[in-house]
N, C-alpha and C. Protein backbone atom coordinates (compact mmCIF):
# COMPACT_ATOMS: atom_id res chain seq x y z
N UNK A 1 -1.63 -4.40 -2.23
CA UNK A 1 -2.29 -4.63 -3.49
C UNK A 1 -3.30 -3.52 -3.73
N UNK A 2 -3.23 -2.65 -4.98
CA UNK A 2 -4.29 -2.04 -5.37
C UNK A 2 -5.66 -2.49 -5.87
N UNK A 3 -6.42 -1.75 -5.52
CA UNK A 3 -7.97 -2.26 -6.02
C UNK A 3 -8.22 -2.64 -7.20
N UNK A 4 -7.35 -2.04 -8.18
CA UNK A 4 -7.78 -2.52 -9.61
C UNK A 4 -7.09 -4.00 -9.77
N UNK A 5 -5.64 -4.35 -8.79
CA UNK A 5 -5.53 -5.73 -9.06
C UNK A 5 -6.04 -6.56 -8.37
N UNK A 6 -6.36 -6.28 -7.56
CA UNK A 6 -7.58 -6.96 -6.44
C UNK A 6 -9.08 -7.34 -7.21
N UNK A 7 -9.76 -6.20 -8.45
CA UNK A 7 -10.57 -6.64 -8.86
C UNK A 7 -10.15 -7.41 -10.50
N UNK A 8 -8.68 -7.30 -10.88
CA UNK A 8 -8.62 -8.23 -12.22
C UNK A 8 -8.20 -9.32 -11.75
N UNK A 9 -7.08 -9.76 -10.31
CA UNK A 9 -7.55 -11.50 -9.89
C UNK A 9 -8.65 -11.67 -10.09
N UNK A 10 -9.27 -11.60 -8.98
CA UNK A 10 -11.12 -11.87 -8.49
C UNK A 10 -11.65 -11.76 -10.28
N UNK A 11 -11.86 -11.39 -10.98
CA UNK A 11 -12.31 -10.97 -12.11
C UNK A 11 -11.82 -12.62 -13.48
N UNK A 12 -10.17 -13.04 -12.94
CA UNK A 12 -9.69 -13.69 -13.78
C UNK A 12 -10.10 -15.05 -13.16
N UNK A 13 -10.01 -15.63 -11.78
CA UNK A 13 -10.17 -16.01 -10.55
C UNK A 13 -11.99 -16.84 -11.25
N UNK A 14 -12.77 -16.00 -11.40
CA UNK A 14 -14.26 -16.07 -11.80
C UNK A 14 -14.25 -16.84 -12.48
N UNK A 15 -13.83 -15.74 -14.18
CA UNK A 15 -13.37 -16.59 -15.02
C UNK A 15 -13.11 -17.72 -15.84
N UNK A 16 -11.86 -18.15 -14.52
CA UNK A 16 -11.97 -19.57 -14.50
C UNK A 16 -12.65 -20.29 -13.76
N UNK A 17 -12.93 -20.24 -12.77
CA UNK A 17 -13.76 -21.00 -12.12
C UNK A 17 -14.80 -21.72 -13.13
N UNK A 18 -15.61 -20.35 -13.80
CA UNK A 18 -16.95 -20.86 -14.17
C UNK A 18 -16.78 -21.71 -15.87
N UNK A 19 -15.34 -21.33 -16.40
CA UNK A 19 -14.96 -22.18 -17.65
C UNK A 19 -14.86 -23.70 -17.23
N UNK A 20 -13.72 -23.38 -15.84
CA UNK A 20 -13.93 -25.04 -15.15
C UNK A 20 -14.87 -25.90 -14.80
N UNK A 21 -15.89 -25.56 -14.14
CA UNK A 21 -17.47 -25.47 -13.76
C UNK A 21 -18.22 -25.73 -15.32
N UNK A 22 -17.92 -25.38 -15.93
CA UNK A 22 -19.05 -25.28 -17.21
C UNK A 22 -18.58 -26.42 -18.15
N UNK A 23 -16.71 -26.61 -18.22
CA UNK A 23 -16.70 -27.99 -18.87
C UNK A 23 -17.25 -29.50 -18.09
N UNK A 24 -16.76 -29.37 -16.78
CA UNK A 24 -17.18 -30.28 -16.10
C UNK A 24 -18.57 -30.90 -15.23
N UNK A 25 -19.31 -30.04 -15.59
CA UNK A 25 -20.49 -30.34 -15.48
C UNK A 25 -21.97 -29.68 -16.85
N UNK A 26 -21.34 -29.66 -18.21
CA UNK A 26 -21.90 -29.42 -18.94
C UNK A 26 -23.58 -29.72 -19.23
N UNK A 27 -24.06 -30.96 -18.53
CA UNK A 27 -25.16 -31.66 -18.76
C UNK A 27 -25.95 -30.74 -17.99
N UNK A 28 -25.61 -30.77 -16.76
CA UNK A 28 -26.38 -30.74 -15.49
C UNK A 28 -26.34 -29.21 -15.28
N UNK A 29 -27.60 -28.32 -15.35
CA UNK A 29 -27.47 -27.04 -15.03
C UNK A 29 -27.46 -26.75 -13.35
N UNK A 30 -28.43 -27.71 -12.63
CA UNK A 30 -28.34 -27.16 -11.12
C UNK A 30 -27.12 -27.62 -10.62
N UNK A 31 -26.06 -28.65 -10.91
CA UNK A 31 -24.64 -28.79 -10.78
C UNK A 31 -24.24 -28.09 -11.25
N UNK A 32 -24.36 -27.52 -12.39
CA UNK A 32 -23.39 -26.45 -12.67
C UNK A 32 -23.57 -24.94 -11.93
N UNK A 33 -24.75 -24.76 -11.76
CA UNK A 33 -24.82 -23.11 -11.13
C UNK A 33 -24.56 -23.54 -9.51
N UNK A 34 -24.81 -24.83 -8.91
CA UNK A 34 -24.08 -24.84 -7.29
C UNK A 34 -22.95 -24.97 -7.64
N UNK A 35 -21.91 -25.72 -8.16
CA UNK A 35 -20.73 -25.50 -8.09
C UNK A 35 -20.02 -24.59 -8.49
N UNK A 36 -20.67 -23.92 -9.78
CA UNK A 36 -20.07 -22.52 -9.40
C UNK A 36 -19.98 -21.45 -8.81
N UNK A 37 -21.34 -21.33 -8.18
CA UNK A 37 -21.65 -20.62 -6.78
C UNK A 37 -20.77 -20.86 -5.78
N UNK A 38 -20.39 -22.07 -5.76
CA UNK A 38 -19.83 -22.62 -4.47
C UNK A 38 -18.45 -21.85 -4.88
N UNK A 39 -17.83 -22.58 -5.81
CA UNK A 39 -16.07 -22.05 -5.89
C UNK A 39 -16.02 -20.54 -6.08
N UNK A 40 -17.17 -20.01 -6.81
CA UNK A 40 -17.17 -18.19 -6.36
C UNK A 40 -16.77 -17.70 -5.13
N UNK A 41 -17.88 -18.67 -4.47
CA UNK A 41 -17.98 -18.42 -2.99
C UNK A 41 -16.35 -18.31 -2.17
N UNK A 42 -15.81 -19.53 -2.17
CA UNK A 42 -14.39 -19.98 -2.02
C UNK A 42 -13.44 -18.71 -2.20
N UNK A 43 -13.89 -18.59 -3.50
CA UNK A 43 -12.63 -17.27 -4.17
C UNK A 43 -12.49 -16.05 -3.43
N UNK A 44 -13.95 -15.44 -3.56
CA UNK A 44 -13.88 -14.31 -2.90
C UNK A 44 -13.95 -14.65 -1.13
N UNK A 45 -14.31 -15.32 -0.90
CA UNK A 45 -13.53 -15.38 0.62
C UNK A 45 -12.45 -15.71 0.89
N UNK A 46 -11.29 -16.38 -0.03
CA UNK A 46 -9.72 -16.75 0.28
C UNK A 46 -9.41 -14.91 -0.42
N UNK A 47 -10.00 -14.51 -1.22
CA UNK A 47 -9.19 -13.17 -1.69
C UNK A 47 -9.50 -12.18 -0.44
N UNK A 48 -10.70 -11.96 0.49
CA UNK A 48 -10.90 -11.54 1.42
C UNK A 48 -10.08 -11.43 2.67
N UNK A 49 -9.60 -12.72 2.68
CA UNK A 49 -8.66 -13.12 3.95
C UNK A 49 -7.52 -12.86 3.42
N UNK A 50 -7.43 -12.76 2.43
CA UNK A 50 -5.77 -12.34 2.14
C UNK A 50 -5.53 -10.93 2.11
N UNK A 51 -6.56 -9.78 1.64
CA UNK A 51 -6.52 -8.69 1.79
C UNK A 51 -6.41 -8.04 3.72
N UNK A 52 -6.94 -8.75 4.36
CA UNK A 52 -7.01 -8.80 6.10
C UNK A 52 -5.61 -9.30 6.07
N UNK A 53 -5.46 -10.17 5.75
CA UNK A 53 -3.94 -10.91 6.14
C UNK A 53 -2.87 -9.63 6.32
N UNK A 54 -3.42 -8.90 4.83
CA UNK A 54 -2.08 -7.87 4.35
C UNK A 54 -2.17 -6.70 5.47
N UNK A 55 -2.89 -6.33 5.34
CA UNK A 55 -3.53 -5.15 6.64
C UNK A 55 -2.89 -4.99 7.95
N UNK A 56 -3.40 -6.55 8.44
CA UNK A 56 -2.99 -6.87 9.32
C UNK A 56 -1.55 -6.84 9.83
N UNK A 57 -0.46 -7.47 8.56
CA UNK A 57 0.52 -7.48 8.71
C UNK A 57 1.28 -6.06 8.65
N UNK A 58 0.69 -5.51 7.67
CA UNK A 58 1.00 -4.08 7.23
C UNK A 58 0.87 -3.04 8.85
N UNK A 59 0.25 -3.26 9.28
CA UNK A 59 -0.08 -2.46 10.68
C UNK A 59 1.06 -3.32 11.71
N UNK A 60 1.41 -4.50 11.94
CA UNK A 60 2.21 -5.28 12.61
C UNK A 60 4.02 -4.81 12.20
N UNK A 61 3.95 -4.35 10.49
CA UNK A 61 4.78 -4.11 10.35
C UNK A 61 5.50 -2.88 10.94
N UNK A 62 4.20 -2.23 10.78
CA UNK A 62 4.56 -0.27 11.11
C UNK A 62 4.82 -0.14 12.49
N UNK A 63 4.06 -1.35 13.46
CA UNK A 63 4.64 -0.71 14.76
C UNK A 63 5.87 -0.93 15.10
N UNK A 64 6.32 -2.03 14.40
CA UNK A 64 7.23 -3.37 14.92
C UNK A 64 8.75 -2.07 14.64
N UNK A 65 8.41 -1.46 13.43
CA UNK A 65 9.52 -0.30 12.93
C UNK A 65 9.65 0.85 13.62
N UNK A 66 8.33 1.23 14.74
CA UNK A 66 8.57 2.79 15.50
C UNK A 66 9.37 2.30 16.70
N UNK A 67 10.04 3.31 16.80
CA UNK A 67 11.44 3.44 18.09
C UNK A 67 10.84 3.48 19.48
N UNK A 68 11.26 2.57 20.15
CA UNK A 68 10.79 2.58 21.75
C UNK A 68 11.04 3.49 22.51
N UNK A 69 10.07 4.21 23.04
CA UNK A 69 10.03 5.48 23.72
C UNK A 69 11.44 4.82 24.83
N UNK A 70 12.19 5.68 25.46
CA UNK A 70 12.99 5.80 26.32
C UNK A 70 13.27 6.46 27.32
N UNK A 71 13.09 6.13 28.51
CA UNK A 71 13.09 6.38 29.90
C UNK A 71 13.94 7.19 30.21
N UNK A 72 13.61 9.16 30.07
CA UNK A 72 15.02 9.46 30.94
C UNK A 72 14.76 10.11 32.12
N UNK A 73 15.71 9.72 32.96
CA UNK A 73 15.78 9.92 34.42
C UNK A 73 15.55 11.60 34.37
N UNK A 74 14.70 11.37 35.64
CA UNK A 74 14.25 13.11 35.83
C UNK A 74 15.83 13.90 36.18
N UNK A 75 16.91 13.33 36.84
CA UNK A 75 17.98 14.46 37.14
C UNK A 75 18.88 14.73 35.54
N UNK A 76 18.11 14.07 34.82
CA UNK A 76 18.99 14.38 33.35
C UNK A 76 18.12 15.59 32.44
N UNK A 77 17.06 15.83 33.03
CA UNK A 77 16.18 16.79 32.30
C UNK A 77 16.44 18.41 32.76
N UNK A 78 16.83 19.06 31.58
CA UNK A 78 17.62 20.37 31.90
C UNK A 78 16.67 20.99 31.89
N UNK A 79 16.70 22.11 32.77
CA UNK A 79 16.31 23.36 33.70
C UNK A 79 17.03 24.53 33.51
N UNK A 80 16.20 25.71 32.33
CA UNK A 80 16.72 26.62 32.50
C UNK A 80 17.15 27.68 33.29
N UNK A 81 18.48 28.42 32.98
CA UNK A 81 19.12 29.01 33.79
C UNK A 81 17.68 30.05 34.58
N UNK A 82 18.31 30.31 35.92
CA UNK A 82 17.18 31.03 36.84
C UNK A 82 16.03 30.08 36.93
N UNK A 83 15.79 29.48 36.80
CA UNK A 83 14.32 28.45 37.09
C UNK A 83 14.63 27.42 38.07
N UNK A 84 14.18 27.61 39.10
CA UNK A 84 14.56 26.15 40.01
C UNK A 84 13.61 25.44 40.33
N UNK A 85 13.88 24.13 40.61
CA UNK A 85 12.58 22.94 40.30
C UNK A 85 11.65 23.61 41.54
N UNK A 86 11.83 24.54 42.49
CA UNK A 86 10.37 24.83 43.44
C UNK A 86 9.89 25.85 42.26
N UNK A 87 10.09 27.02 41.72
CA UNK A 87 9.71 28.00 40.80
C UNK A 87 8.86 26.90 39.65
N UNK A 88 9.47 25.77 39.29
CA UNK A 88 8.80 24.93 38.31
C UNK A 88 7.61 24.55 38.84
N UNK A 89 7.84 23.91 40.11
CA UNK A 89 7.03 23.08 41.00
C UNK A 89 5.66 24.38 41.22
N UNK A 90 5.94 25.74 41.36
CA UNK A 90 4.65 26.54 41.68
C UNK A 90 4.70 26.16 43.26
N UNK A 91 6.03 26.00 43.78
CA UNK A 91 6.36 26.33 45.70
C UNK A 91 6.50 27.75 45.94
């Protein structure tokens, strides 16, 4: 997810919250500014954890796709002509 849709959820997310918040507690202003504090609160920490979620997975994904290094036996590793493994070795 890009940042700009990351900030028009969160942005729409608000929004409503505080239209919801504002019909349902119309009378009462300190009910209305805790509960909408509160479900703010809610929002941007479920949008938080979901951006980690992605990350997370996103990095789980990338390793899960790189190729497993593979073991090859030292007598399969070629040695150019004139070089012999003591000349390699520095015997």
């Amino acid at each position: 997810m890009t940042i700009r849709r990351l900030l028009f959820v969160l942005f729409l997310y608000l929004l409503l919250v505080w239209l919801m918040v504002g019909l349902r507690h119309s009378g009462d202003t300190k009910a209305l500014i805790d509960a909408g504090l509160r479900w703010s609160a809610v929002g941007v920490g479920i949008l938080l954890a979901c951006v980690i979620f992605e990350k997370v997975f996103e990095i789980w994904r990338d390793r899960k796709s790189l190729p497993k290094p593979q073991n090859v036996p030292v007598s399969d590793i070629l040695i150019s002509p004139g070089l012999s493994v003591e000349k390699w070795n520095g015997v």
